[in-house]
Every structure is written in structure tokens, then in C-alpha cells.
Protein backbone atom coordinates (compact mmCIF):
# COMPACT_ATOMS: atom_id res chain seq x y z
CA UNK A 1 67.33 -1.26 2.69
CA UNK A 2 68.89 -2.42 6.03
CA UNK A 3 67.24 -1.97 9.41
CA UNK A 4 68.80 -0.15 11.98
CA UNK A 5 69.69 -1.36 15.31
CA UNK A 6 67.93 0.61 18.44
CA UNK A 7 71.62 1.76 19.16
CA UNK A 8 72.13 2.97 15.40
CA UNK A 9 68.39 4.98 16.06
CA UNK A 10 69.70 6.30 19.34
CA UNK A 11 72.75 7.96 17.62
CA UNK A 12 71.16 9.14 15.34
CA UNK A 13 68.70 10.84 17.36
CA UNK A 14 71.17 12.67 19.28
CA UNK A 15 72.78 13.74 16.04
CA UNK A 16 69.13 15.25 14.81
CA UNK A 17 69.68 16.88 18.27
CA UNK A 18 73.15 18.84 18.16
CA UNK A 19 71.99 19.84 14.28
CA UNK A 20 69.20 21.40 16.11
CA UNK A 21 70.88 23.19 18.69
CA UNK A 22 73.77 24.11 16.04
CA UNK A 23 71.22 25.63 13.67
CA UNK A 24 69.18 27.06 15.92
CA UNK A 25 71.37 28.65 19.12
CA UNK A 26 75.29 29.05 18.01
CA UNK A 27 74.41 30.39 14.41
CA UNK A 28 76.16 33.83 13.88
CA UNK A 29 73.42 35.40 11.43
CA UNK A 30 75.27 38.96 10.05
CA UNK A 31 73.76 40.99 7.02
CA UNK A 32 75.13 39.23 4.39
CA UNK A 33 76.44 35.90 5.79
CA UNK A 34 75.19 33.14 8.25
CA UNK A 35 78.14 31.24 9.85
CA UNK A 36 77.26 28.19 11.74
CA UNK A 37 78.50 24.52 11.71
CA UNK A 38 75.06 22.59 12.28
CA UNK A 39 76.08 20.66 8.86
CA UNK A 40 78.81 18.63 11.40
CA UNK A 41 76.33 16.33 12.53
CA UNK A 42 74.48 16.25 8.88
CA UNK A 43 78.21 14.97 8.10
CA UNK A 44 78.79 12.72 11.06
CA UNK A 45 75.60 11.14 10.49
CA UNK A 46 76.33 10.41 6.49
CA UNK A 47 80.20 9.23 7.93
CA UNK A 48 78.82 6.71 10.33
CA UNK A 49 75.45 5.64 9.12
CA UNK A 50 75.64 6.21 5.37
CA UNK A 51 72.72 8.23 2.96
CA UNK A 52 70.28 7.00 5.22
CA UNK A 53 71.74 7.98 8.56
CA UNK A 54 73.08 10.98 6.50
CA UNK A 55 69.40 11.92 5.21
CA UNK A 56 67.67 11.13 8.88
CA UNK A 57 69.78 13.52 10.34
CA UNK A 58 69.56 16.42 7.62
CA UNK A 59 66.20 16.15 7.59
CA UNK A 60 64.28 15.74 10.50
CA UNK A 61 66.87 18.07 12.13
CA UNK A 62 65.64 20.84 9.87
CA UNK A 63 62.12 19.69 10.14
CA UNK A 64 62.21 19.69 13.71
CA UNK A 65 64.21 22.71 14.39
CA UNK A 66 61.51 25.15 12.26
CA UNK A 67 58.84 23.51 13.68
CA UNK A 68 60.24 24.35 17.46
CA UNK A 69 62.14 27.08 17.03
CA UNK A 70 61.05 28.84 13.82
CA UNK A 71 62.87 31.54 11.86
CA UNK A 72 59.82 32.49 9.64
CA UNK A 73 56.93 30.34 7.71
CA UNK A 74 58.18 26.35 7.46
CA UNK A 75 58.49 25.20 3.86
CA UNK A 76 58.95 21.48 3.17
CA UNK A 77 61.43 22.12 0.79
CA UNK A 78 64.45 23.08 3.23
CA UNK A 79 63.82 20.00 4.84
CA UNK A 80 64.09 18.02 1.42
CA UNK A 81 66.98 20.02 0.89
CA UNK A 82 68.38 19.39 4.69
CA UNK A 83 68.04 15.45 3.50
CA UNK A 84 69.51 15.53 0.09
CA UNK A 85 72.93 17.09 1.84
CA UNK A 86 72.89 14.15 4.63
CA UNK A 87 72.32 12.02 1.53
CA UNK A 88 75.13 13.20 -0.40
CA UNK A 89 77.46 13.30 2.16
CA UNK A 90 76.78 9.74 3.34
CA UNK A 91 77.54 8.77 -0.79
CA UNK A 92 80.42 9.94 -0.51
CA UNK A 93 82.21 10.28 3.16
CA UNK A 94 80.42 6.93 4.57
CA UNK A 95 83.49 4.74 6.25
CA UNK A 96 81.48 1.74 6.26
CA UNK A 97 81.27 1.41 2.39
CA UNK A 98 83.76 -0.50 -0.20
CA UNK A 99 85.95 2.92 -0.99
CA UNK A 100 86.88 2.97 2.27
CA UNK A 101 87.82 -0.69 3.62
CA UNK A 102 90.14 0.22 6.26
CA UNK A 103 88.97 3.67 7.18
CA UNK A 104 91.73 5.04 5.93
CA UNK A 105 92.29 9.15 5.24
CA UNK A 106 89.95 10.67 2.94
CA UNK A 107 90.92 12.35 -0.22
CA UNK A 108 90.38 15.96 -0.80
CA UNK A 109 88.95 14.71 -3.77
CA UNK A 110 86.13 13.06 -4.34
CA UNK A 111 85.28 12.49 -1.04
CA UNK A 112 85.22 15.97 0.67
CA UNK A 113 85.20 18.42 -2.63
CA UNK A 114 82.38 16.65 -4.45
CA UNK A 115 79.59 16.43 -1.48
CA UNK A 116 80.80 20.12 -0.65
CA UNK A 117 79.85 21.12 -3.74
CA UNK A 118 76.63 19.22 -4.26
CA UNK A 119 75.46 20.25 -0.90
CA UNK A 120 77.18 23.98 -1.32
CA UNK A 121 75.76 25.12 -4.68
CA UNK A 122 73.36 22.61 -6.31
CA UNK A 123 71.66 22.22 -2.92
CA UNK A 124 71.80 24.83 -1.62
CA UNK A 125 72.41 27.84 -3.94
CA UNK A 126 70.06 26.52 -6.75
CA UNK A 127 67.45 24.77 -4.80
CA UNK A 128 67.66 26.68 -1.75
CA UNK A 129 67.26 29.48 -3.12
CA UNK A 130 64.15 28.64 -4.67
CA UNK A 131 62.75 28.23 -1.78
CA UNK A 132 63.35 31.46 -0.48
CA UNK A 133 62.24 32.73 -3.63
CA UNK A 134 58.89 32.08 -2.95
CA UNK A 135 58.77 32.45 1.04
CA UNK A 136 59.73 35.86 0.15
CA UNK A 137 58.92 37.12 -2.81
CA UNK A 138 60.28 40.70 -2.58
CA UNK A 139 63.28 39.58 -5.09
CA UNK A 140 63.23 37.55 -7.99
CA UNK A 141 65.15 34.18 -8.12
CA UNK A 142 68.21 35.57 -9.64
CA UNK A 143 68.32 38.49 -6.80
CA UNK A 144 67.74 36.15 -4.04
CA UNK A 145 70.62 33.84 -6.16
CA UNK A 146 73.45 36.72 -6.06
CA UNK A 147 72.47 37.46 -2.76
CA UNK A 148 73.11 34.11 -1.80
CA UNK A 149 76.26 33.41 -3.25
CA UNK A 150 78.92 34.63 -0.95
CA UNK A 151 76.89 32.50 1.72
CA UNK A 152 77.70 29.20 0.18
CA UNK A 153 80.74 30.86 -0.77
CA UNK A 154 82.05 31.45 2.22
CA UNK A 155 80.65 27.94 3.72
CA UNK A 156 82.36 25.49 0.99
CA UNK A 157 85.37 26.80 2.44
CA UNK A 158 84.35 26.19 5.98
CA UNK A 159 82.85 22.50 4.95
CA UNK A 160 86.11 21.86 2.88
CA UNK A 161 88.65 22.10 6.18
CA UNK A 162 86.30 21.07 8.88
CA UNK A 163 85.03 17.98 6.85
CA UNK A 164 88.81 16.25 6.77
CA UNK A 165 89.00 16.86 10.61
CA UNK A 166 85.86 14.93 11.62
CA UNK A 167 87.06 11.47 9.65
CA UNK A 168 89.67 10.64 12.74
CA UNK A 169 86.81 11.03 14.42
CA UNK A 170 84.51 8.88 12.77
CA UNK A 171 87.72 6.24 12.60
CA UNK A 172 88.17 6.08 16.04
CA UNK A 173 84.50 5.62 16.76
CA UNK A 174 84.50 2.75 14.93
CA UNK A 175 88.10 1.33 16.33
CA UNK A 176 86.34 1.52 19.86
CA UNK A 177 83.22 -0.50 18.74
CA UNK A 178 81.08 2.52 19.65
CA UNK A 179 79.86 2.63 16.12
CA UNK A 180 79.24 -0.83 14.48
CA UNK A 181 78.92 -1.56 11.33
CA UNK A 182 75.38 -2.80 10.23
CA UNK A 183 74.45 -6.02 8.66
């Protein structure tokens, strides 16, 4: 595992941040779906740091933001969850790593449709929905689980165009030495 520069933790930290605020303050919560884009710094983090940074982000931003600003009871598990999307995104979208020598463009696939899914439905429909499952136990998994679906639905699309946007992003971060690459 390699250490992380004070700069790298500093980054970082005001990535946790922004998923915070995203998640907690400019979510649009209707009936049946919950728009938002708090996962942009989940992805940011995975594009510039790798898992790790990826992981970091996802999780201690959804750690911190129920423990500040809570919705309803925490439960470790959306946390776990929140880290195992950084993670996956940082497998697959991290510019530092051999598939992507010279930063170039991403492909649709595997780099953007593959850690959409994972993070879309196996994270978050299947083990999300756990979760909820026994928060609130009105419903049984498989209600909660239909109930769900047009959410991650609807977000996979969302993920799927914004995620391509954010690699100039990431490239030009790195051209201007703001993000370095760590040894």
C-alpha cells in the first residue's frame, strides 16, 4: 500500500467534503426517485487517487454525512457500500494506472459501463437494499428491491454521461501538476 502525501490527504478531504454537501443539501428527494450527483467526487476521488482515494472518499463521506446531518438511524453498511463504489470506480477510471498511460479518453466500455454497473445494481440495488431492508422493515427485501429499481435506474444513466465529462477534468489536473502522481 502506498502512503499518501499531506497534499494527496488534503484533496481528498475536500472531496469527503463536496460528497457531503452533495448528498446532504442539493439532493432532489421525490416519491419515487432521489436525484443528486454526490457520487462526482466518489468518482473524482477513484480518477485521481485510485481504490484507495476512491474508497476514502465514498466512505467517510457517507459516514460523516449521517453522522452530522442524518436522514434516519446510521447503519454501517451504507458506508461499506459508500466505499466499495469509490473502490470500484478507482479500479476502473484511475488515470494514474497502466490502462491509461497517457491519460487518454476513456472508453464507454469498460471503464465507465462496468463501475456504473457495479456501483448501480450490485452495490447498490442488491446490497443497498439490504440495508434498508432491515432499517425498515415494513417491506420485505424483494418490495424494498422493486421499489428501488427505477432509482438506480434512472442514476446509471445519469453516472453513464456525467462520468465521461469529468476525465478532461481529471487530465488537466494532472497536466497542471495539481494532482501528482504518487510513488
Amino acid at each position: 500500500m502506498k502512503k499518501l502525501s499531506l497534499r494527496s490527504i488534503c484533496h481528498l478531504a475536500i472531496l469527503v467534503a463536496l460528497e457531503v454537501v452533495l448528498n446532504r443539501f442539493l439532493s432532489i428527494q421525490t416519491p419515487f426517485l432521489k436525484i443528486g450527483f454526490s457520487f462526482v467526487p466518489v468518482v473524482m476521488g477513484g480518477m485521481l487517487y485510485g481504490p484507495l482515494g476512491g474508497a476514502l472518499v465514498g466512505g467517510l463521506g457517507d459516514m460523516i454525512g449521517a453522522l452530522l446531518f442524518p436522514f434516519g438511524p446510521y447503519h454501517p453498511g451504507f458506508s461499506v457500500c459508500g466505499a466499495l463504489m469509490g473502490a470500484g470506480y478507482g479500479l476502473f477510471l484511475y488515470m494514474g494506472s497502466a490502462r491509461f498511460p497517457n491519460r487518454e479518453r476513456l472508453q464507454l466500455w469498460p471503464n465507465v459501463i462496468v463501475p456504473v454497473a457495479f456501483a448501480c445494481f450490485a452495490v447498490g440495488l442488491l446490497l443497498n437494499t439490504l440495508w434498508v431492508s432491515q432499517l425498515y422493515g415494513s417491506r420485505t427485501y424483494w418490495g424494498w428491491f422493486v421499489y428501488r429499481v427505477p432509482d438506480e435506474l434512472g442514476m446509471a444513466v445519469v453516472k453513464t454521461v456525467v462520468i465521461p465529462a469529468l476525465a478532461p477534468l481529471a487530465r488537466q489536473l494532472y497536466r497542471l501538476g495539481v494532482i501528482r502522481a504518487e510513488g
